[in-house]
Protein backbone atom coordinates (compact mmCIF):
# COMPACT_ATOMS: atom_id res chain seq x y z
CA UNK A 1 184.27 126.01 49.57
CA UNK A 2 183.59 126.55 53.33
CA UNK A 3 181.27 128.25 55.61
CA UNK A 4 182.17 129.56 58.64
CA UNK A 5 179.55 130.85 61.01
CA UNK A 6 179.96 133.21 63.07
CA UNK A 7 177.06 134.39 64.60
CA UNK A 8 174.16 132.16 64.44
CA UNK A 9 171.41 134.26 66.90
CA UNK A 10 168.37 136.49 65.88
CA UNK A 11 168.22 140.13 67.38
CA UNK A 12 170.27 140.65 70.27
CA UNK A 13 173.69 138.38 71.20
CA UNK A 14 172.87 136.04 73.95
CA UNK A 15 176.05 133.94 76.28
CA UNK A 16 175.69 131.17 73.00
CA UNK A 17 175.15 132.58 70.11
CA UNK A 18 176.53 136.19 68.70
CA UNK A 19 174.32 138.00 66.39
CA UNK A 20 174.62 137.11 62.33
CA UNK A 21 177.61 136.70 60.56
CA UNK A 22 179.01 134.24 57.76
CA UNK A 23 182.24 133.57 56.40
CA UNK A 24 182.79 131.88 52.88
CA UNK A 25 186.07 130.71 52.32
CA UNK A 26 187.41 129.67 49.20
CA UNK A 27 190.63 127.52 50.04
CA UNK A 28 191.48 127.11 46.17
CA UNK A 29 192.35 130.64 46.00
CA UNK A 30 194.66 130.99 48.87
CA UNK A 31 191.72 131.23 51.22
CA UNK A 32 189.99 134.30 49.91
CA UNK A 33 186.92 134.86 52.04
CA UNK A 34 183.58 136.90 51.79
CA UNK A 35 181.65 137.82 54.75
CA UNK A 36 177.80 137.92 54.98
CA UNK A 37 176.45 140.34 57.57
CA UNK A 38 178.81 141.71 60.36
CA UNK A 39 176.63 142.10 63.64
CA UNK A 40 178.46 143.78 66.88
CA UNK A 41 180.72 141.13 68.32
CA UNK A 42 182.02 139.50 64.64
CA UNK A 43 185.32 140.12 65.66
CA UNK A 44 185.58 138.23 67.94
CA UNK A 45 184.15 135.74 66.97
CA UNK A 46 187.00 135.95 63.93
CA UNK A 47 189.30 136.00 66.60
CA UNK A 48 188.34 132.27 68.03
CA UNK A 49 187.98 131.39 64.33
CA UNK A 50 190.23 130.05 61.30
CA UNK A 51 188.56 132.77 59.45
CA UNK A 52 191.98 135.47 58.56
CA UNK A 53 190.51 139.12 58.31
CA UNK A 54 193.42 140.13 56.19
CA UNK A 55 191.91 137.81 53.48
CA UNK A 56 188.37 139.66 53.15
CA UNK A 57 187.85 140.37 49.89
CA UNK A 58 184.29 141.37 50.18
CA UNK A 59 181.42 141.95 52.17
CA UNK A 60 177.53 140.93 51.50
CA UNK A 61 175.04 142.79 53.91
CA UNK A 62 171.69 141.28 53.37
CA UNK A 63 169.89 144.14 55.54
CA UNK A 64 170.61 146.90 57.91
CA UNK A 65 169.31 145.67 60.94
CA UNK A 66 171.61 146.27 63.88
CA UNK A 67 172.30 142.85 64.22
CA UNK A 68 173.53 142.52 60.80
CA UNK A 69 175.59 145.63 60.97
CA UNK A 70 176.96 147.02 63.76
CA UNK A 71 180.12 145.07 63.67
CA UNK A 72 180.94 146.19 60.45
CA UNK A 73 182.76 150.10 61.76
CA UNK A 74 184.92 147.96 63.88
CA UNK A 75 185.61 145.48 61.60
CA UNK A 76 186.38 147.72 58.75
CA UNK A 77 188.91 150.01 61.54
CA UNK A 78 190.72 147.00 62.28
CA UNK A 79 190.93 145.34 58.72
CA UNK A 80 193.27 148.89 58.23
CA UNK A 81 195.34 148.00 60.86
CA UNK A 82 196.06 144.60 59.56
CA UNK A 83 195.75 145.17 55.97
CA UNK A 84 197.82 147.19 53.98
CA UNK A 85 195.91 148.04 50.38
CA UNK A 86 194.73 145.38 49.59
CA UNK A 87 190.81 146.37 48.39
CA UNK A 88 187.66 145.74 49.67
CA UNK A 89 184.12 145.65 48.18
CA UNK A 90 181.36 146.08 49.73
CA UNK A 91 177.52 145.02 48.81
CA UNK A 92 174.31 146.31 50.35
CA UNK A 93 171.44 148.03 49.74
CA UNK A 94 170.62 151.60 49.86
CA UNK A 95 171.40 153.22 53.22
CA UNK A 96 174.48 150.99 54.23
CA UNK A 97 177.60 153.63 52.48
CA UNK A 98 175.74 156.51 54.39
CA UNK A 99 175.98 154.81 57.25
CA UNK A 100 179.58 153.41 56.99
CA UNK A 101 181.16 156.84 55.71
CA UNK A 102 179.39 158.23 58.84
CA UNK A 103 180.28 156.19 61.35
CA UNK A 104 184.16 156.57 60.07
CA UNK A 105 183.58 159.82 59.54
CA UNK A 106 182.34 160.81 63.46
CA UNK A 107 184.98 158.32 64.56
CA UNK A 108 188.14 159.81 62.80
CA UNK A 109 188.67 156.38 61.36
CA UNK A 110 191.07 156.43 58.47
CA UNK A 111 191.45 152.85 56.29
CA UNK A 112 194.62 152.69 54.48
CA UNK A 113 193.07 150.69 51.85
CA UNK A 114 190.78 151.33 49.21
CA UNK A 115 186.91 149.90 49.18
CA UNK A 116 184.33 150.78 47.33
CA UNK A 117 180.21 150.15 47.37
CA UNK A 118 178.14 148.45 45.30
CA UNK A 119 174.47 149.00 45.97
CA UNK A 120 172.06 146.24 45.58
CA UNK A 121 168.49 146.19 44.49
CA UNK A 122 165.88 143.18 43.33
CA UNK A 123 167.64 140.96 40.82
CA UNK A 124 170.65 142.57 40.82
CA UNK A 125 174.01 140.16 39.41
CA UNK A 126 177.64 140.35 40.35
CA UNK A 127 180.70 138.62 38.82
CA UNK A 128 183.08 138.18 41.29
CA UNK A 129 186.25 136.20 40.11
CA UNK A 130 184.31 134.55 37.62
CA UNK A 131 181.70 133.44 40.54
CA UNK A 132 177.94 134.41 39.88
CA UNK A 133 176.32 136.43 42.81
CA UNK A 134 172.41 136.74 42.64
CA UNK A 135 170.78 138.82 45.31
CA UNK A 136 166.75 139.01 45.45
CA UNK A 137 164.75 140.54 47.74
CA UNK A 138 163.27 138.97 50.42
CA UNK A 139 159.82 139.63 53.12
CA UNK A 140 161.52 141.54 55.77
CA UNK A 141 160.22 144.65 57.60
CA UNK A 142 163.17 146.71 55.91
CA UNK A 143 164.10 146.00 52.86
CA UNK A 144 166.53 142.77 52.86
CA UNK A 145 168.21 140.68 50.42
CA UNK A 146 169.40 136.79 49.78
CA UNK A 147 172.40 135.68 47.50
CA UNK A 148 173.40 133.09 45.55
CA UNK A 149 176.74 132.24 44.92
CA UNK A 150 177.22 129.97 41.21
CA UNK A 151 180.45 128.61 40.09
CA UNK A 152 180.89 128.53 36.77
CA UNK A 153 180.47 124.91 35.34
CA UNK A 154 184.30 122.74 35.03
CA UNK A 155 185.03 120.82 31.17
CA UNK A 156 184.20 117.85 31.24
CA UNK A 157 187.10 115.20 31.52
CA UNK A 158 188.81 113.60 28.27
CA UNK A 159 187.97 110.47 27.38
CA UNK A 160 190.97 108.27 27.07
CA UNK A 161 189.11 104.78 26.32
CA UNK A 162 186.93 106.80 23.35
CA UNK A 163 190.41 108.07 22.22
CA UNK A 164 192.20 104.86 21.67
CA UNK A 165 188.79 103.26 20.53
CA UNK A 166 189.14 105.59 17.79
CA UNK A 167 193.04 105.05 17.24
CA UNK A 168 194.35 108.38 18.44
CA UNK A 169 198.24 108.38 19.67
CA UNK A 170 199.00 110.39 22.69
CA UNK A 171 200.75 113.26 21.89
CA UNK A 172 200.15 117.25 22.37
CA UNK A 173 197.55 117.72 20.67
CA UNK A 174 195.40 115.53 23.90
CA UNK A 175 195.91 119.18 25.62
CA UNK A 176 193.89 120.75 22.60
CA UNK A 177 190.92 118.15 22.70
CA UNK A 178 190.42 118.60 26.53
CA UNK A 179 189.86 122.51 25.65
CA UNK A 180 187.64 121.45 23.37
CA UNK A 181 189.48 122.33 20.35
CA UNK A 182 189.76 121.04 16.94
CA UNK A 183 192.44 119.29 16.06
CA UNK A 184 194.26 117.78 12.68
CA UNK A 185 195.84 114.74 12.46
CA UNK A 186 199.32 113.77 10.62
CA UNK A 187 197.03 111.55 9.10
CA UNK A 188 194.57 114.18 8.23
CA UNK A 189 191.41 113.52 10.18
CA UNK A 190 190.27 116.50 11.86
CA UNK A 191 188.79 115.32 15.67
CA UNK A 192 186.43 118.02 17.87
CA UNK A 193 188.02 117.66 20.83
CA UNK A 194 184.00 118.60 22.51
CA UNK A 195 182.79 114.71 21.31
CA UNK A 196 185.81 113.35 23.27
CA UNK A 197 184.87 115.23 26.83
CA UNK A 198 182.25 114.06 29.25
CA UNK A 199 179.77 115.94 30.40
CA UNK A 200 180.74 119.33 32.08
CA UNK A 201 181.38 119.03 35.96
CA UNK A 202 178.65 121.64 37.68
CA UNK A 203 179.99 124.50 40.11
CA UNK A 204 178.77 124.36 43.07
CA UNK A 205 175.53 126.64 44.33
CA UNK A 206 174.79 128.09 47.77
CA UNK A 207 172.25 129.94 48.90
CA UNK A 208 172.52 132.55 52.21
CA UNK A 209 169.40 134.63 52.99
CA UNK A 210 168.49 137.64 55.16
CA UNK A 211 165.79 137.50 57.31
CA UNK A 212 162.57 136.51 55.86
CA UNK A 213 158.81 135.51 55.64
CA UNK A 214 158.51 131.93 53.39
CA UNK A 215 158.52 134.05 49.85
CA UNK A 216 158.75 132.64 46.55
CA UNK A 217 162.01 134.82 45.95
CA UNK A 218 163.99 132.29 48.74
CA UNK A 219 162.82 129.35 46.51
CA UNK A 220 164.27 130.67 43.36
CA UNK A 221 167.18 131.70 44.63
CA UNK A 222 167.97 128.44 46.53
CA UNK A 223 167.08 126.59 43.26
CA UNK A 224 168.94 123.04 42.77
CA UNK A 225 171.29 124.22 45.50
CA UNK A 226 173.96 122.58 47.17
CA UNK A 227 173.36 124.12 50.49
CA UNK A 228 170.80 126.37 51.64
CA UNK A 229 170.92 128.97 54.63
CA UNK A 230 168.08 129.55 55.63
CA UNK A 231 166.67 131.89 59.28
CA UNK A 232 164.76 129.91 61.50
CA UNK A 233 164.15 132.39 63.81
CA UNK A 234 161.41 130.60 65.88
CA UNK A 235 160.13 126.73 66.07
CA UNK A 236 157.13 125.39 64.61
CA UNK A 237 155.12 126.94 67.34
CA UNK A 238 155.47 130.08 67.08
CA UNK A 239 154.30 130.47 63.70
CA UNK A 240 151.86 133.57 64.12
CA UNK A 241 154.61 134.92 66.06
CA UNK A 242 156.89 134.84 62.87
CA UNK A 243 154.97 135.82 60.28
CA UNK A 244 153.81 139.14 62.86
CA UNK A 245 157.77 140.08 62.93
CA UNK A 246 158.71 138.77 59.11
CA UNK A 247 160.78 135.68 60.04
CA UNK A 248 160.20 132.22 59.41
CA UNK A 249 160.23 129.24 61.57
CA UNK A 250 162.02 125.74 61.19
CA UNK A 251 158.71 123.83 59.10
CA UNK A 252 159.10 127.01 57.00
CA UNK A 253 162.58 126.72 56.37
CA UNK A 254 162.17 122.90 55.10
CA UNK A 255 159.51 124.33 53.15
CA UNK A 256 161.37 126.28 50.89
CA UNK A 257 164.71 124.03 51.14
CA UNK A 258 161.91 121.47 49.60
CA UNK A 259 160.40 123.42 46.93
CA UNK A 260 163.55 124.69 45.94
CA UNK A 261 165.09 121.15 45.12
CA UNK A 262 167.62 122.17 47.88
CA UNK A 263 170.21 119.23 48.59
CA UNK A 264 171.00 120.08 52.49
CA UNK A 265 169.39 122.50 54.64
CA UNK A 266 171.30 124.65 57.76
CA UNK A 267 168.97 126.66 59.69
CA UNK A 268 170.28 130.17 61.59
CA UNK A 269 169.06 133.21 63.38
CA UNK A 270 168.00 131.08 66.20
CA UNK A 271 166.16 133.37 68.54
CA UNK A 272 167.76 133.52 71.98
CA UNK A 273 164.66 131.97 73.83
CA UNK A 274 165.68 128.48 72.71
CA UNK A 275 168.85 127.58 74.35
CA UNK A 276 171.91 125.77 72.45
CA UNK A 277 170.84 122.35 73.53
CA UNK A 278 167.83 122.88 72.36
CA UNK A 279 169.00 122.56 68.55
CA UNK A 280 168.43 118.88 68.14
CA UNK A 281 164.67 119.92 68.69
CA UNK A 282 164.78 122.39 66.30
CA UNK A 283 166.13 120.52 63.56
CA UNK A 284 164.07 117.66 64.08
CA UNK A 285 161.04 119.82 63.31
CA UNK A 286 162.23 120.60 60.21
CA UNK A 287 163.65 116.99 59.35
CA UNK A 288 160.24 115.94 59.52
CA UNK A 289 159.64 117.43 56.17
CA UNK A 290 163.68 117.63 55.09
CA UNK A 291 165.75 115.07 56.24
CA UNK A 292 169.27 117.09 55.27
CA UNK A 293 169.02 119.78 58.32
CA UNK A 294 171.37 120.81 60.80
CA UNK A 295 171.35 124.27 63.25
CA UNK A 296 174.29 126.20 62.81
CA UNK A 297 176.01 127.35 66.25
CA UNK A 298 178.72 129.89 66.76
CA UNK A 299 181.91 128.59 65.00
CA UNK A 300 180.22 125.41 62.86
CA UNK A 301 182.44 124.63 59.75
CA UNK A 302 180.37 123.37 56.61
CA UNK A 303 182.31 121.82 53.81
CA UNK A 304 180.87 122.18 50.35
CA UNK A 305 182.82 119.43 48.00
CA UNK A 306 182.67 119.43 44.07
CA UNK A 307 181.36 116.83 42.14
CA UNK A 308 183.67 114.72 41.50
């Protein structure tokens, strides 16, 4: 699993940072990718990527902020020309179809492939190739969402050694007992294959939120997770500054990443008063309370490995 960013700035683009997008890639299936949030400019930023825009497969808006959606027309127009029919899905809360089929609409854009909307409210749950999505809303001016994104748990491995401690021969029924199957013997024992797997492998977790006040719905949904994205819209001294336009700042962030039981922490939405070099500072704020921080910038890969 990998995550692309493409935008990594709060509110308006600045010379580094574009306005909010994300790109999850999962390599595993031929590089299928979801996008979170499309702000003007995404495409570009696609275009100095690895992301492929022929391999979005869906789309997660979090809110409809212009920031977080004015790429999206464009992107959508130029998917068409790239894409034959291959479908598209699109997630978002209420507002963001009326404001797609408009803008296509008013623009005599025609897509060649089919897409189709799936509205999100508080608590709502998607199954997406077997992949959880949980969206929850979030403290935001508008309404906004998070999401997190569960793999479903791998079998266990079989346990050879417990095998031939128990005297079993290799043969085809070791395929059966690593489903977990029961099997019968020539010599008529009958083995559960489930007492000869370890323990199940767990899928990996991520976290991406929308912009935010700290809220206890970003700590539930970036429970236990592998990696947590998290807005960091201002540093630790703007605090009242924050909270007065619903964002969070980089102590807040670490905040939740630690009540959540987050392993590793990547702060975005940096607002455009703190230059790029300033992201060491910024993420030394909030190592001070979580030492697994980094600050996204514009074109950042993040690797998300199994367990082994």
């Amino acid at each position: 699993m990998e995550l692309i960013f493409l935008g990594t700035g709060a509110g308006i683009p600045s010379k580094e940072r574009n306005v909010s997008a994300i790109a999850l890639r999962w390599p595993d299936s031929g590089g299928d990718t979801w996008l979170f949030d499309c702000g003007e400019g995404t495409q570009q930023r696609i275009l100095s990527s690895t992301v492929k825009l022929t391999r979005v497969s869906r789309l997660f808006i979090t809110h409809l902020h212009g920031d977080h959606i004015f790429g999206l027309p464009g992107l959508l127009g130029t998917r068409s020309f790239q894409e034959g029919e291959r479908p598209l899905t699109i997630y978002g809360p209420q507002g963001l179809e009326a404001f797609l089929r408009e803008a296509l609409r008013v623009s005599g854009t025609h897509l060649r492939y089919p897409f189709t909307f799936q509205e999100v409210e508080d608590g709502a749950e998607f199954f997406c190739d077997g992949v959880r999505v949980r969206a929850a809303r979030l403290e935001h001016g508008i309404p906004c969402f998070g999401y997190r994104i569960e793999e479903p748990d791998r079998p266990g491995a079989l346990r050879i050694d417990l095998l031939k401690r128990d005297g079993v021969p290799p043969g085809p029924h070791y395929r059966r007992l690593k489903e977990g199957k029961q099997v019968r013997l020539p010599d008529g024992r009958i083995l559960d294959g489930k007492a000869y797997l370890s323990a199940p492998k767990r899928g990996r977790r991520v976290a991406i939120l929308g912009d935010t006040r700290p809220t206890p719905a970003a700590v539930e949904l970036a429970r236990d997770v592998d990696l947590l994205v998290h807005e960091a819209t201002y540093g630790r001294e703007r605090e009242d500054l924050a909270r007065e336009h619903f964002h969070s700042t980089t102590i807040q962030a670490a905040e939740t990443a630690c009540a959540a039981g987050a392993r590793r922490l990547i702060l975005t939405h940096i607002s455009p008063r703190y230059a790029l070099a300033e992201g060491e500072s910024l993420a030394g704020e909030a190592r001070a309370l979580f030492s697994e921080t980094e600050v996204a910038r514009d074109g950042k890969t993040v690797t998300v490995e199994r367990e082994d």
